[in-house]
Protein backbone atom coordinates (compact mmCIF):
# COMPACT_ATOMS: atom_id res chain seq x y z
CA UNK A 1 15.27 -7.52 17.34
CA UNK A 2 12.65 -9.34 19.17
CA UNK A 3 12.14 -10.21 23.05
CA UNK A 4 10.53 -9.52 26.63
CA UNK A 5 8.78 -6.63 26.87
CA UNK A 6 9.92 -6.16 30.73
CA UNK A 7 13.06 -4.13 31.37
CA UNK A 8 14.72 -4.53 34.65
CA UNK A 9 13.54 -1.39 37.12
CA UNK A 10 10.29 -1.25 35.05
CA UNK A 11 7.13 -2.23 35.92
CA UNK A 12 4.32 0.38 34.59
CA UNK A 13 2.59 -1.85 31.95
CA UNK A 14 2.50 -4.97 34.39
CA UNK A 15 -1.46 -4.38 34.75
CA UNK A 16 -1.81 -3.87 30.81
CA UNK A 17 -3.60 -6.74 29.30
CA UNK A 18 -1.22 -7.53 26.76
CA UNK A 19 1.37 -8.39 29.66
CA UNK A 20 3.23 -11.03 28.82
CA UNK A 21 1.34 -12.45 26.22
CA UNK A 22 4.39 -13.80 23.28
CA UNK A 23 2.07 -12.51 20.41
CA UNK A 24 3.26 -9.51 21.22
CA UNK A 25 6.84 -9.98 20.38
CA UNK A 26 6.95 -11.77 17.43
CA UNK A 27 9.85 -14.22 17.29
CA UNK A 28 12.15 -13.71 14.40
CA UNK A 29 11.07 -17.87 13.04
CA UNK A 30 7.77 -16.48 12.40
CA UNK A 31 7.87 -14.09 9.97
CA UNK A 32 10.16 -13.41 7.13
CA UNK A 33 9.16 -9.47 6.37
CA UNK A 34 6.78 -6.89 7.19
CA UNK A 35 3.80 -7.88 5.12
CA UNK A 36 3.60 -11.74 7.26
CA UNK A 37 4.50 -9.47 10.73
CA UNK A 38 1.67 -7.59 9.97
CA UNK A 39 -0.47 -10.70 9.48
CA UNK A 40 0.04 -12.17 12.45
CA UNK A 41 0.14 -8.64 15.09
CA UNK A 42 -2.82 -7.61 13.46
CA UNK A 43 -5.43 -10.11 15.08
CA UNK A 44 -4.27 -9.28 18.51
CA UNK A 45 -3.37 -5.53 17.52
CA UNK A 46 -7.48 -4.90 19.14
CA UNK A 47 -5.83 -5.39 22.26
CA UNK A 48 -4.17 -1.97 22.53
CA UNK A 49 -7.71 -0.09 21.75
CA UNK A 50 -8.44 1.83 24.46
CA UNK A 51 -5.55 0.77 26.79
CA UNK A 52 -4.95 3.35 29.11
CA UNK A 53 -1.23 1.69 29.55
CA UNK A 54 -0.10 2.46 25.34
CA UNK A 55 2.12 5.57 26.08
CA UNK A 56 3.26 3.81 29.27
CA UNK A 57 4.05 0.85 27.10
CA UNK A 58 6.24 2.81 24.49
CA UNK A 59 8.24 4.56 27.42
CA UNK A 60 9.21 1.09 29.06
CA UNK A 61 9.46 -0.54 26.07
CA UNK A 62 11.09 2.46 24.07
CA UNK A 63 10.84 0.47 20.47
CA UNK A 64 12.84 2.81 18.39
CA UNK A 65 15.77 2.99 20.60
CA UNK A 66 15.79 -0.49 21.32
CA UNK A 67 14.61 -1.44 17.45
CA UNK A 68 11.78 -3.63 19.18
CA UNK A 69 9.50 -5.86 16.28
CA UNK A 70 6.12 -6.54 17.77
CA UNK A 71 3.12 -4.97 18.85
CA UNK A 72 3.90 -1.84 21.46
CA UNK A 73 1.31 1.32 22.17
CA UNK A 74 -1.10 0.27 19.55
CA UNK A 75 0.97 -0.13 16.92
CA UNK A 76 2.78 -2.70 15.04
CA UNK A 77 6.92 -2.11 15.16
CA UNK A 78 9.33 -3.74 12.67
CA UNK A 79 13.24 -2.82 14.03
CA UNK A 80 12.09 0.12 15.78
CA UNK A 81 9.55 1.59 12.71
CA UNK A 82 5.64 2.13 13.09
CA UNK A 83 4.51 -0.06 9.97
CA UNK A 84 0.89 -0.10 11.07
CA UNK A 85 -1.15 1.70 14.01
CA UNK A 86 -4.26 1.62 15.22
CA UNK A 87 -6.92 4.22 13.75
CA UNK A 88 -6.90 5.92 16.88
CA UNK A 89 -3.76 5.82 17.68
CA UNK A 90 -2.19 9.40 19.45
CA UNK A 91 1.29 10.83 18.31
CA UNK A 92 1.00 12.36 22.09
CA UNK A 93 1.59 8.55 23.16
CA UNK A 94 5.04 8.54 21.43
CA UNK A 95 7.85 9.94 23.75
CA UNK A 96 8.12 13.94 23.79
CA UNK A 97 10.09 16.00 21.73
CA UNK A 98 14.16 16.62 21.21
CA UNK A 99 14.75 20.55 21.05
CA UNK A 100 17.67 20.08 18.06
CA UNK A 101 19.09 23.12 16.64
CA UNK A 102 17.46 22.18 13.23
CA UNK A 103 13.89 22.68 15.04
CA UNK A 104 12.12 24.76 13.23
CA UNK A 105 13.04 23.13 9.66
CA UNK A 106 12.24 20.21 7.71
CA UNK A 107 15.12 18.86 8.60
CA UNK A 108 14.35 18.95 12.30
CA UNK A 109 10.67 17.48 12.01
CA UNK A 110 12.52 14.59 9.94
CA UNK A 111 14.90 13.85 12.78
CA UNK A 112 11.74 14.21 15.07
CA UNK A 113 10.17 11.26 12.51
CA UNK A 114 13.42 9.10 12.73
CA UNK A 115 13.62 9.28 16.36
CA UNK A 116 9.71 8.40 16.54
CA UNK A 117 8.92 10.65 18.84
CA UNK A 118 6.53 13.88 18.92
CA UNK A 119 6.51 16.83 16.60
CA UNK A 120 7.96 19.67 18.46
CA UNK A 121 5.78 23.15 17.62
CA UNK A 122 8.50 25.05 15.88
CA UNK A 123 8.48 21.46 13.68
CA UNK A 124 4.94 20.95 13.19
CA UNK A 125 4.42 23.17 9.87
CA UNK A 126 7.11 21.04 8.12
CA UNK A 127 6.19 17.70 9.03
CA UNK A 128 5.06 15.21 6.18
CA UNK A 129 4.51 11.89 7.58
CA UNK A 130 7.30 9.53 5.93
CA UNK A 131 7.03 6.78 3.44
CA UNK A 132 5.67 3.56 5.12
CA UNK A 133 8.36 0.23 4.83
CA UNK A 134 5.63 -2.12 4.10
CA UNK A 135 4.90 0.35 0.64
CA UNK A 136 8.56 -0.49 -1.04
CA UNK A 137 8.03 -4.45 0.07
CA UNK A 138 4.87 -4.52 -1.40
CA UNK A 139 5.72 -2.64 -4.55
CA UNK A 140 8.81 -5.17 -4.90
CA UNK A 141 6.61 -8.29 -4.51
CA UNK A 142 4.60 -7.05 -7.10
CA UNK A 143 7.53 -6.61 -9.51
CA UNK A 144 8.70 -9.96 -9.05
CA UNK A 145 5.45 -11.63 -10.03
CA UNK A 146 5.69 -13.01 -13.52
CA UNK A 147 2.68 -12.81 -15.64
CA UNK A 148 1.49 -15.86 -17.24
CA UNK A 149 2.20 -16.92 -20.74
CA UNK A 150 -0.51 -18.86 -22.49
């Protein structure tokens, strides 16, 4: 799902300098999967370094919820999943916490990871940052490539 990054009743990141701008939500007739997304956030993506606005922008925005595809908070979103982030990007910009009763597990920091939010501290020991989408399209344009026959 693409579109505005304004919500009605929101206006934190009107000041950020990305505001507004279309590159950074991607129209669906511009890419065809994660790999060409990538290609074209990632020359604006410089943008979000150093913008005090990027955890502002993820709370008005709130990608995962809303399964936003574009650049939000220094990073690059495809259907509400981090694919690529700036190196400095902060998991203290991504919204806080969900006490669950599986806090505490592995289970709970997963849930934590699928709601892209924060690691909560009883989670924190058993987090192990998931498997990256781009990974399984890459490895399956690889395996499509035929090798050439002399």
């Amino acid at each position: 799902m693409t579109g505005s990054r304004t919500q009605i009743g929101t206006h934190v990141t009107s000041h950020a300098p990305c505001f507004g701008d279309e590159d950074f939500a991607v129209a669906d007739d511009r890419w065809k999967n994660g790999i060409e997304l990538v290609a074209i956030c990632e020359p604006v993506l410089y943008v979000c370094g150093g913008c005090p606005y990027r955890a502002a922008c993820i709370r008005q925005v709130v990608p995962a919820k809303s399964l936003f595809t574009g650049i939000c908070g220094g990073r690059i979103w495809l259907n509400g999943v981090i694919i690529h982030e700036l190196p400095d990007a902060d998991p203290a910009e991504l919204p806080v916490p969900v006490i669950r009763k599986s806090c505490g597990t592995a289970a709970g920091s997963r849930a934590h990871r699928r709601a892209v939010e924060q690691q909560c501290p009883r989670c924190l020991p058993y987090h192990r940052p998931g498997p990256n989408p781009l990974d399984a399209e890459e490895q399956a344009a690889q395996q499509l490539e035929l090798p050439d026959v002399p």
